[in-house]
N, C-alpha and C. Protein backbone atom coordinates (compact mmCIF):
# COMPACT_ATOMS: atom_id res chain seq x y z
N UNK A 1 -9.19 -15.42 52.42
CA UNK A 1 -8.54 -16.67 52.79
C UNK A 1 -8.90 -17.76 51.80
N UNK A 2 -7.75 -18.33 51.95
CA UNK A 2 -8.35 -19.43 50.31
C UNK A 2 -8.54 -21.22 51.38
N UNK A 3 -8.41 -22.12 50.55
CA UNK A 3 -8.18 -23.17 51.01
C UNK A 3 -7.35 -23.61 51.39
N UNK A 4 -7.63 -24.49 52.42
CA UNK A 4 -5.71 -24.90 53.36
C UNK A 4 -5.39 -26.41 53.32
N UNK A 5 -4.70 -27.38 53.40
CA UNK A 5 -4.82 -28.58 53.45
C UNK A 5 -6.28 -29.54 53.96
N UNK A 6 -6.50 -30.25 53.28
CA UNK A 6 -7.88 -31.26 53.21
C UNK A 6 -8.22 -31.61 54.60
N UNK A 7 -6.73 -33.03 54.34
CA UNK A 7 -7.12 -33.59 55.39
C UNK A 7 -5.14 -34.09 55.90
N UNK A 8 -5.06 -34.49 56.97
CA UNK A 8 -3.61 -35.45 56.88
C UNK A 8 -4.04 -36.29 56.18
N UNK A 9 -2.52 -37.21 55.53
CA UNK A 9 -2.40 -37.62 54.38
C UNK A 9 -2.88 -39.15 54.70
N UNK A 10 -3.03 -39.38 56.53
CA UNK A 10 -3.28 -41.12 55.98
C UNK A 10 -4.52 -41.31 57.29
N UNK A 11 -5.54 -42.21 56.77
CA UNK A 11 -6.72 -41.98 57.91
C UNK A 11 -7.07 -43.50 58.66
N UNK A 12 -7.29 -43.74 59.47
CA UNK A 12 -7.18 -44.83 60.14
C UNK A 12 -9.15 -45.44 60.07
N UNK A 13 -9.55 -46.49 59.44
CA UNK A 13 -11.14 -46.85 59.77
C UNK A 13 -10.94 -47.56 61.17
N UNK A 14 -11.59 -47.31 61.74
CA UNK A 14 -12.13 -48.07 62.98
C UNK A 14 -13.47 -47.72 63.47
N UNK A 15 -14.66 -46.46 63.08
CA UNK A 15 -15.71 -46.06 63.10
C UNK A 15 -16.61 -45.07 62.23
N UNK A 16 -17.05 -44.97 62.27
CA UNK A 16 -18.72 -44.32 61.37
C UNK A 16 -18.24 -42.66 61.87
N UNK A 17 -17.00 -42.38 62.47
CA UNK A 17 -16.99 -40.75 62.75
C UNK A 17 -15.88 -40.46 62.42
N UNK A 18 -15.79 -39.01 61.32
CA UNK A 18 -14.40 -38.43 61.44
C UNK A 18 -14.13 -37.24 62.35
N UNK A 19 -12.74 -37.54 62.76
CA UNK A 19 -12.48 -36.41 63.68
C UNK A 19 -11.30 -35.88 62.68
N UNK A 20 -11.49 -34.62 62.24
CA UNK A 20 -10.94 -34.12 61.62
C UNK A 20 -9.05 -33.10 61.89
N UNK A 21 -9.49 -33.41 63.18
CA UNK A 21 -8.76 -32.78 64.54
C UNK A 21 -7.11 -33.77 64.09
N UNK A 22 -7.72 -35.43 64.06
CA UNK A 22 -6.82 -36.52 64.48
C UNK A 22 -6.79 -37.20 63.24
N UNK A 23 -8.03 -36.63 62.22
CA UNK A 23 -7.77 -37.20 60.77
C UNK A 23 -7.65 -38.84 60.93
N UNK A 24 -9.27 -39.09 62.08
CA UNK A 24 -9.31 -40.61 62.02
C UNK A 24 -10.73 -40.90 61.94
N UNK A 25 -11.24 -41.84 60.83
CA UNK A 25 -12.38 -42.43 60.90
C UNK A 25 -12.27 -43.59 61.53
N UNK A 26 -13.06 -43.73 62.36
CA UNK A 26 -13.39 -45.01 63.64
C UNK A 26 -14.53 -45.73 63.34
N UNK A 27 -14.29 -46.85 63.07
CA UNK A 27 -15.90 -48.11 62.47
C UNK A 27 -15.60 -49.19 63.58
N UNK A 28 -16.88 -49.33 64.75
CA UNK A 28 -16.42 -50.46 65.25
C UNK A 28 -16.19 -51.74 64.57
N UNK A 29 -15.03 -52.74 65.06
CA UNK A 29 -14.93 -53.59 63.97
C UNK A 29 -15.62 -54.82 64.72
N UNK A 30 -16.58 -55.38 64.06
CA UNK A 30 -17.28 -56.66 64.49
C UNK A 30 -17.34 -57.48 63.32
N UNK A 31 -17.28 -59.05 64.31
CA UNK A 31 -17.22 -60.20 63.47
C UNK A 31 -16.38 -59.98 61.81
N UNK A 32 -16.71 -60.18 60.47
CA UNK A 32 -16.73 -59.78 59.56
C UNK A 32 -15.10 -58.98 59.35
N UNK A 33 -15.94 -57.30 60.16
CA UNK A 33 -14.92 -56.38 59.71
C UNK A 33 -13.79 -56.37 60.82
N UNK A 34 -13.26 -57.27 61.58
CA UNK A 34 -12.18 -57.04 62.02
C UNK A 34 -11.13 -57.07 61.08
N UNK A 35 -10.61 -57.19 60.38
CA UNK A 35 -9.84 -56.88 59.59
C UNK A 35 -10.28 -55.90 58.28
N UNK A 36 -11.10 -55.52 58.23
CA UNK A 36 -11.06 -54.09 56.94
C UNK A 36 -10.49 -53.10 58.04
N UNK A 37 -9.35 -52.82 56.86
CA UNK A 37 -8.70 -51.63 57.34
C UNK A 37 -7.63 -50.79 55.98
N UNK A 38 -8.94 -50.67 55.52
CA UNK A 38 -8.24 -49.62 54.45
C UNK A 38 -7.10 -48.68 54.29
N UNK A 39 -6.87 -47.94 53.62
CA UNK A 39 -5.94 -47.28 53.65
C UNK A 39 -6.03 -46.19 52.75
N UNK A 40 -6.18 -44.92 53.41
CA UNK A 40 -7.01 -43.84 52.34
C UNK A 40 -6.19 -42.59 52.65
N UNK A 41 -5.79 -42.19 51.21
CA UNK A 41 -5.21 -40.66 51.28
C UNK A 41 -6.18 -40.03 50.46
N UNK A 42 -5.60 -38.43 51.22
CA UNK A 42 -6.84 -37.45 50.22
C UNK A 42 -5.41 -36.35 49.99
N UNK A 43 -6.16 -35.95 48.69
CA UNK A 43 -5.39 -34.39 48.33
C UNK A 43 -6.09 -33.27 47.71
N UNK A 44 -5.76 -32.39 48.28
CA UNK A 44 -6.80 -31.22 47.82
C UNK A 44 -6.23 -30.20 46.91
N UNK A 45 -7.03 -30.20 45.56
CA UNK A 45 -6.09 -29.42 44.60
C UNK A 45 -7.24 -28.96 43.96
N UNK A 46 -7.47 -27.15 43.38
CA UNK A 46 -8.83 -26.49 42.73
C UNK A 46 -9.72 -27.03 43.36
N UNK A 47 -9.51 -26.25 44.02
CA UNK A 47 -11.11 -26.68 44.75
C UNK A 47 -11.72 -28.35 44.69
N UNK A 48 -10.91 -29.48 44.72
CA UNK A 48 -10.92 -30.88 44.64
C UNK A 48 -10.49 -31.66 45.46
N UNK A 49 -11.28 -32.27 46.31
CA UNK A 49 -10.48 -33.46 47.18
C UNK A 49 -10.84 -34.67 46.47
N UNK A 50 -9.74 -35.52 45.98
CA UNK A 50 -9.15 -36.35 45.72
C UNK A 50 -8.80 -37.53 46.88
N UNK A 51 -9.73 -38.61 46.86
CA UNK A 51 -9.70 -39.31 47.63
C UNK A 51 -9.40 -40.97 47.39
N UNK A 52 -7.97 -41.38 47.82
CA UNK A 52 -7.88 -43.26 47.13
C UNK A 52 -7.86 -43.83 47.95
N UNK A 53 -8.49 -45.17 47.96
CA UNK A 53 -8.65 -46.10 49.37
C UNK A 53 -8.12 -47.22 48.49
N UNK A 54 -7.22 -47.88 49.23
CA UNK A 54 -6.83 -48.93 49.21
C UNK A 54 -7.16 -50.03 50.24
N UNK A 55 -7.55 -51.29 49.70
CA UNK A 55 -8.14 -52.38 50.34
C UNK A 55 -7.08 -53.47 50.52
N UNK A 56 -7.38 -54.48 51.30
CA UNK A 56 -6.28 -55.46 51.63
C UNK A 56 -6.83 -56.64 50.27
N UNK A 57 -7.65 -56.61 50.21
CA UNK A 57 -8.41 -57.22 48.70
C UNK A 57 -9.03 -56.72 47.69
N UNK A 58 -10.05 -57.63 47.36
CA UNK A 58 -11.03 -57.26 46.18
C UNK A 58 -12.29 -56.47 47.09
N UNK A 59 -12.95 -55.03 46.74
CA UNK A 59 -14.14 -54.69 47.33
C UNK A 59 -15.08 -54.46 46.63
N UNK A 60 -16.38 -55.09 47.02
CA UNK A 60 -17.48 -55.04 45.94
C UNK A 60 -18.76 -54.09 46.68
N UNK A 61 -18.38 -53.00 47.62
CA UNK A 61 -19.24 -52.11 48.02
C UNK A 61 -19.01 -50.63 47.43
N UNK A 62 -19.54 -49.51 48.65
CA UNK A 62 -19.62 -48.11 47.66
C UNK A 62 -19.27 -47.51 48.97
N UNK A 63 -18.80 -46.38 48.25
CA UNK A 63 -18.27 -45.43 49.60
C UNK A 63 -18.64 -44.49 49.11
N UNK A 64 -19.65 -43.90 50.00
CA UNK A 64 -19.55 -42.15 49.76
C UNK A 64 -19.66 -40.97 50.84
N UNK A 65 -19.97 -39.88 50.49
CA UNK A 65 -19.88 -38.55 51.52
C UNK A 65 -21.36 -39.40 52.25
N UNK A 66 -21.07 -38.97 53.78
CA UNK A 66 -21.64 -39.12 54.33
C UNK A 66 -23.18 -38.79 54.44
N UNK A 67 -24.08 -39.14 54.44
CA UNK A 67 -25.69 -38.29 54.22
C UNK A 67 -26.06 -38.14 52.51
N UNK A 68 -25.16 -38.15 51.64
CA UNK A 68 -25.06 -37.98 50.75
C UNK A 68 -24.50 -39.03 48.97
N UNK A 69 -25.86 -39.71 48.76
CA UNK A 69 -25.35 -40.52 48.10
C UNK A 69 -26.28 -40.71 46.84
N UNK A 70 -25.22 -39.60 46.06
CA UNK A 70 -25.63 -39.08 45.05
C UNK A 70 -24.65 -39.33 43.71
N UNK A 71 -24.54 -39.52 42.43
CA UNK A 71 -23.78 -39.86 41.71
C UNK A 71 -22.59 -38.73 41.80
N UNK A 72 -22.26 -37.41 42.23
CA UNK A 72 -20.99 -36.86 42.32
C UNK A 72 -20.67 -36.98 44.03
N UNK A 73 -21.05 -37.62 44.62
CA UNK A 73 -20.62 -38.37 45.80
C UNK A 73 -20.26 -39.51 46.39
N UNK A 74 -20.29 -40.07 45.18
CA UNK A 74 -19.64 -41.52 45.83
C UNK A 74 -19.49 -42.41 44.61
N UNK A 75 -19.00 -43.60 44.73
CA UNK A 75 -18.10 -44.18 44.21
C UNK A 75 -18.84 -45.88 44.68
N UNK A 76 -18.36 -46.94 43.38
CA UNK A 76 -18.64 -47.99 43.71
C UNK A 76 -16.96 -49.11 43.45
N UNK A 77 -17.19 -49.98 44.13
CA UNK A 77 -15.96 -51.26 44.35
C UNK A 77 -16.59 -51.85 42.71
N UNK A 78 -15.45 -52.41 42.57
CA UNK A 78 -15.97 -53.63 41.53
C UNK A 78 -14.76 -54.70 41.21
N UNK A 79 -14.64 -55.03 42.23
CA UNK A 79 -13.94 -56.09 42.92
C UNK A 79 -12.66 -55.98 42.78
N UNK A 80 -12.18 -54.64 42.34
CA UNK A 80 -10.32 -54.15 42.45
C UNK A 80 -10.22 -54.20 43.95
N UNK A 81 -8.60 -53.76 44.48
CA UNK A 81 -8.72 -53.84 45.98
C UNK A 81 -7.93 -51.91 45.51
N UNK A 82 -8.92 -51.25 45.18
CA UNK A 82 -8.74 -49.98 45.24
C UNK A 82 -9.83 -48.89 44.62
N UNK A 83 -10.11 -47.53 45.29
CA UNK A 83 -11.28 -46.69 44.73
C UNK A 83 -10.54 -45.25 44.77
N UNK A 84 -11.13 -45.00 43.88
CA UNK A 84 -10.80 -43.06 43.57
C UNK A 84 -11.97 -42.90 43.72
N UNK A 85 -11.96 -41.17 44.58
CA UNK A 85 -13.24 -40.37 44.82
C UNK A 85 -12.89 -38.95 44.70
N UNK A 86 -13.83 -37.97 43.39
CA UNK A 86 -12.95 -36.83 43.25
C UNK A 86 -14.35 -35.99 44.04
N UNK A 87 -14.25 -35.22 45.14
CA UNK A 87 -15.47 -34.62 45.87
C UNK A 87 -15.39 -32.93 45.73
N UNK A 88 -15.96 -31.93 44.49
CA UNK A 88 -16.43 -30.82 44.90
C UNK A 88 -15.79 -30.08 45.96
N UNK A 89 -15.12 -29.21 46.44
CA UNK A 89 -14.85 -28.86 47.22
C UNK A 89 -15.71 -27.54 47.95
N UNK A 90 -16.09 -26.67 46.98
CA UNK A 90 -16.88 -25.37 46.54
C UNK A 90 -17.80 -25.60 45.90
N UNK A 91 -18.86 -26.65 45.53
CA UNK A 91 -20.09 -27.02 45.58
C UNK A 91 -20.93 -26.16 46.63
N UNK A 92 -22.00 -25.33 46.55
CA UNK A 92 -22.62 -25.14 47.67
C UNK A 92 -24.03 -26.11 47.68
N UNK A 93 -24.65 -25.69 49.28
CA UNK A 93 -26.04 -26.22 49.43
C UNK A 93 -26.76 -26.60 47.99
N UNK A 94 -27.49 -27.12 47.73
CA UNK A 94 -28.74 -27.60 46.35
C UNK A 94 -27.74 -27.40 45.10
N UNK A 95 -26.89 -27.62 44.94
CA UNK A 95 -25.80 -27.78 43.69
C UNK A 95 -25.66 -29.52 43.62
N UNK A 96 -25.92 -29.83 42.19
CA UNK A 96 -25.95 -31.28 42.25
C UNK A 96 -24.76 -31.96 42.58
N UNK A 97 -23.40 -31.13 42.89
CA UNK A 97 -21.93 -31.59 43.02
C UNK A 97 -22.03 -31.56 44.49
N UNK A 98 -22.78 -30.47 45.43
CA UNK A 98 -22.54 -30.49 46.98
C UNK A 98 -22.57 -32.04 48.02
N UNK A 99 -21.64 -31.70 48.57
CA UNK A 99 -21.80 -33.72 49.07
C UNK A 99 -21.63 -33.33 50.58
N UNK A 100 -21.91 -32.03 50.87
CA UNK A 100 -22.02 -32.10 52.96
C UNK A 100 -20.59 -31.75 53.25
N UNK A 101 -19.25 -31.28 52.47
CA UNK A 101 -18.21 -30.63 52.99
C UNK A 101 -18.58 -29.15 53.02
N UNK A 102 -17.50 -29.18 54.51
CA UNK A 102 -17.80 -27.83 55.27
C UNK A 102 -16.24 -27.01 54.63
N UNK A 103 -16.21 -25.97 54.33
CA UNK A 103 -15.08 -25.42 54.30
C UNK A 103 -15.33 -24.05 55.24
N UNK A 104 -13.94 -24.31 56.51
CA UNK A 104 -14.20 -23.45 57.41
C UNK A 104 -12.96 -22.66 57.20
N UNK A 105 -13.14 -21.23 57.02
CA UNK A 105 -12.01 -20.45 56.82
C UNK A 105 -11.35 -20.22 58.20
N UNK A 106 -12.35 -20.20 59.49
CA UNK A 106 -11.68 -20.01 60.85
C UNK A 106 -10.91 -20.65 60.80
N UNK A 107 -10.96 -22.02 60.77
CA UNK A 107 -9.45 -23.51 61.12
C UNK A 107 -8.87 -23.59 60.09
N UNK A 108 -9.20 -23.35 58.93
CA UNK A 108 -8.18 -23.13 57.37
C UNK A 108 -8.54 -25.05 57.47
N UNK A 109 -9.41 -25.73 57.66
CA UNK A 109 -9.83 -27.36 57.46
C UNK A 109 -11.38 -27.22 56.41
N UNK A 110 -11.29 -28.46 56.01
CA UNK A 110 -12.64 -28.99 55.39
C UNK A 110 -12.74 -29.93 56.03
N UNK A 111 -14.00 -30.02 56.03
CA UNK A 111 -14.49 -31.61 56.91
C UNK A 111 -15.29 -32.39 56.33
N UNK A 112 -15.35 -33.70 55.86
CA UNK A 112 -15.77 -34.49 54.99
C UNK A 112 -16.62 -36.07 55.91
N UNK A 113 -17.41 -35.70 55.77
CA UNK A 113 -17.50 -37.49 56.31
C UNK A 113 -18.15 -38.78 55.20
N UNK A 114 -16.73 -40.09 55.38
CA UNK A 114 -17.29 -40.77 54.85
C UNK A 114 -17.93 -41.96 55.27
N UNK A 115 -18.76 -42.58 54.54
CA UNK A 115 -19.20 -44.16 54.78
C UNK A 115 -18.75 -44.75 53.88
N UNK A 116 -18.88 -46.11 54.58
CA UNK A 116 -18.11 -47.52 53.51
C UNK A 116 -19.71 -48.19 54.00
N UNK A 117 -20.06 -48.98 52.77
CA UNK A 117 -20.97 -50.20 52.95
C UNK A 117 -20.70 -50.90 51.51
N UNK A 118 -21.08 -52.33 52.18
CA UNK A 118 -21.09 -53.42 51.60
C UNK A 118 -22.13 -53.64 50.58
N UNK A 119 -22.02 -54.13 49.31
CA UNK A 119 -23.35 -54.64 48.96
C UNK A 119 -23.85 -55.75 49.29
């Protein structure tokens, strides 16, 4: 069995969890972040997820794989209102590219989790 689609194509922030099921990350939004609400597609091509977030502005933080924030895991703002993230797909465990995606051949899904923070 090879690889099957990433993720759906458009993901909703509203929290710190992805459900991969509904292809929604949920951030409670307080004070501040009531209005960040990005806008992020992924595509998965050779073993590559390909990830662009689009901002309603300029962002001067970093987003990366969740647990994992390592220079082939994440990505920094520098005050565009947009980020590319290219994530390993077939990286395994202690490989300096591995960033915590699961590729499950049972569900034909990968599961990725990200964070957004501010500097």
């Amino acid at each position: 069995m090879g690889l099957r689609a990433c993720f759906p194509s458009r993901w909703n922030f509203s929290s710190r969890h992805l459900n991969p099921s509904q292809g929604t990350i949920r951030r409670p939004a307080t004070g501040q972040d009531t209005e960040f609400a990005p806008h992020v597609t992924a595509t998965c091509k050779s073993g590559t997820m390909n990830i662009k977030i689009l901002f309603a502005g300029p962002y001067n933080g970093v987003v990366h794989a969740r647990d994992f924030r390592t220079p082939a895991c994440m990505t920094f703002g520098n005050g565009t209102a947009s980020l590319g993230l290219s994530l390993n797909l077939l990286a395994k465990s202690g490989n300096s590219e591995y960033c915590g995606i699961l590729v499950s051949n049972v569900s034909g899904g990968d599961v990725s989790n990200l964070i957004s923070r501010f500097f």
